[in-house]
Protein backbone atom coordinates (compact mmCIF):
# COMPACT_ATOMS: atom_id res chain seq x y z
CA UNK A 1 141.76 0.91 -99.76
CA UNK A 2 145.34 -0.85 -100.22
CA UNK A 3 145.55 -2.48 -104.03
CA UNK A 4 148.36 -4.65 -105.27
CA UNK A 5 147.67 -5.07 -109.01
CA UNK A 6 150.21 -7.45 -110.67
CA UNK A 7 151.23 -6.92 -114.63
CA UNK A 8 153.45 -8.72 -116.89
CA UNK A 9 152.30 -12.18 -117.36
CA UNK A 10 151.59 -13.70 -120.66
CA UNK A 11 153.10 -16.71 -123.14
CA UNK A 12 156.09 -17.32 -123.40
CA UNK A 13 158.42 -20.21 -124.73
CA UNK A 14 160.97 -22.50 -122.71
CA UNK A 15 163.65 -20.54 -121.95
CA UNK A 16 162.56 -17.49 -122.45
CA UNK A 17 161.87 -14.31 -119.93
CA UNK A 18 159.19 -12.74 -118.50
CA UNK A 19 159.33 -9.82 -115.87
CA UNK A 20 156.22 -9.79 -113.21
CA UNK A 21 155.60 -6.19 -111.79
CA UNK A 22 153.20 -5.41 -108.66
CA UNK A 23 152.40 -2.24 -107.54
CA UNK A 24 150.81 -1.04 -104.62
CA UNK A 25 148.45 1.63 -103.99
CA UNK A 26 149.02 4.03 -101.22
CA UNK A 27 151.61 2.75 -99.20
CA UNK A 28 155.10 1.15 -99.03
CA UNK A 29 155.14 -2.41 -97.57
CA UNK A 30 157.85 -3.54 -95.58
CA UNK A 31 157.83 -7.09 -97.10
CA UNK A 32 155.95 -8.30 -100.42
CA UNK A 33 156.40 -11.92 -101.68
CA UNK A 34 155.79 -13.66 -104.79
CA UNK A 35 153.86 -17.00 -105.01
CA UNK A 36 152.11 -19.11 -107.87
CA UNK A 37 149.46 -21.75 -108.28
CA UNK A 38 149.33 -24.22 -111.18
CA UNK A 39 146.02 -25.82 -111.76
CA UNK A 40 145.28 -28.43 -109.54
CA UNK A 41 148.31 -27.99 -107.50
CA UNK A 42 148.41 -25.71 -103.86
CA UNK A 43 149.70 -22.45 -104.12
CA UNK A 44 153.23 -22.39 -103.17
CA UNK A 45 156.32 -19.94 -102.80
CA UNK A 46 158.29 -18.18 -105.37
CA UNK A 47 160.35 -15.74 -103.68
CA UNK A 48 159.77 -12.78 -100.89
CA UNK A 49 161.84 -9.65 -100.10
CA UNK A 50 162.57 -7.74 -97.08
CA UNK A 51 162.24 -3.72 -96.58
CA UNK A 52 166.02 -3.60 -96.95
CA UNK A 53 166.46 -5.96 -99.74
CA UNK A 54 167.11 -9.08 -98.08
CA UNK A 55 165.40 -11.94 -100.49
CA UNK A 56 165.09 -15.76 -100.24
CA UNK A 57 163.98 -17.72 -103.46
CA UNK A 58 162.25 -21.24 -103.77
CA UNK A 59 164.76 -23.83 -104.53
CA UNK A 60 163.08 -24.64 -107.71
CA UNK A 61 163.51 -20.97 -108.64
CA UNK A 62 166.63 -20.31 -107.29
CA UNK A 63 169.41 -18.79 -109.92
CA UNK A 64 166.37 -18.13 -112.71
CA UNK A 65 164.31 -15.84 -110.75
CA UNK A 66 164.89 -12.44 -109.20
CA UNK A 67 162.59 -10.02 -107.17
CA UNK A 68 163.52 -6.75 -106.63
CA UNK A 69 161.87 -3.38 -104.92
CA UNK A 70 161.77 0.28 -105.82
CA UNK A 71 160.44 1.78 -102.70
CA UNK A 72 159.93 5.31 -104.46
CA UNK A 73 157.16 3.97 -106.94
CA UNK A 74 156.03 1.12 -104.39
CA UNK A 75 156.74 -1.84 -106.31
CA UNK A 76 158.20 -5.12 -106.60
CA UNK A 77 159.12 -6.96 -109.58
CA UNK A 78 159.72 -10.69 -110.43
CA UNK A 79 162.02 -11.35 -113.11
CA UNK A 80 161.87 -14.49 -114.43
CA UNK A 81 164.54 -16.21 -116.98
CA UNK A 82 165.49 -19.34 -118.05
CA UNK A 83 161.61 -20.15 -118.02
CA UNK A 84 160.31 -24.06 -117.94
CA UNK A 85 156.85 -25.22 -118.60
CA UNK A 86 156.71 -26.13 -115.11
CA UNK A 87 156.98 -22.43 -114.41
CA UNK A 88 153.09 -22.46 -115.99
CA UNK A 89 150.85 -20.77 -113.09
CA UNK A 90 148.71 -17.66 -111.96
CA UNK A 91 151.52 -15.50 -110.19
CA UNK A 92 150.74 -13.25 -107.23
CA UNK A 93 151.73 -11.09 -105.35
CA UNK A 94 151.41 -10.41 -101.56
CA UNK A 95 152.37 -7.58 -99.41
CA UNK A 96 152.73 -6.78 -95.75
CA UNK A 97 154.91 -6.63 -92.77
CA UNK A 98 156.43 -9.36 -92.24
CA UNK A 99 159.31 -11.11 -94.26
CA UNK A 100 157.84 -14.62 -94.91
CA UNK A 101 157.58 -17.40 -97.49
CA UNK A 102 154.16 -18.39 -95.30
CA UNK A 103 151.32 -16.95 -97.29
CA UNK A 104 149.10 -16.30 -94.51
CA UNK A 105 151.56 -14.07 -92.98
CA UNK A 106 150.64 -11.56 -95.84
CA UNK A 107 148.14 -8.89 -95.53
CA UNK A 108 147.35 -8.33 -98.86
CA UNK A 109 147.02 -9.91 -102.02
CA UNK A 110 146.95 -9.09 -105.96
CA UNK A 111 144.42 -10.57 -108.21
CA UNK A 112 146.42 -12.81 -110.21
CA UNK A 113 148.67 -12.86 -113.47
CA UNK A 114 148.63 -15.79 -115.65
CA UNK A 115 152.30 -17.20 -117.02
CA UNK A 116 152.46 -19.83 -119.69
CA UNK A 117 155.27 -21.21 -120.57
CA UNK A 118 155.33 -23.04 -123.86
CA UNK A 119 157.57 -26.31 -124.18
């Protein structure tokens, strides 16, 4: 049974830096993504990247946040800088073949990792 499980989260203050990690059991994905949900709000997308590196960020992430892949330990990390209270959500991360910032064209998901970010 594929598992993604997601560390890293935690409290931080504005402007400080937090790196999400998200590691998968048993296989290598071609394409994992990163998306969040604040409370009350829809989830929405953070950023995704591709099998050969390719990556596409959120515009309200974009410059502050970088995902990355190491193929060998199957694995894809979010790191996060410049961090804003708006930045406050569970983070997850999402896994499967196709290179996407549309949730439902992931096959698998992680269970969640809470970031709080302090103003």
């Amino acid at each position: 049974q594929v598992q993604l499980v997601e560390s890293g989260g935690g409290l931080v203050q504005a402007g400080g830096s937090l790196r999400l990690s998200c590691a998968a059991s048993r296989r290598t994905f071609s394409s994992y993504g990163w998306f969040r949900q604040a409370p009350g709000k829809e989830r929405e997308f953070v950023a995704a990247i591709s099998w050969t590196g390719g990556s596409t960020y959120a515009d309200s992430v974009k410059g502050r946040f970088t995902i990355s892949r190491d193929n060998a330990k199957n694995t894809v990390y979010l790191q996060m800088n410049s961090l804003k209270p708006e930045d406050t959500a569970v983070y997850y991360c999402a896994a499967g073949g196709v290179f996407s910032v549309v949730g439902t064209n992931y096959d698998y998901w992680g269970q969640g990792t809470q970031v709080t970010v302090s103003s």
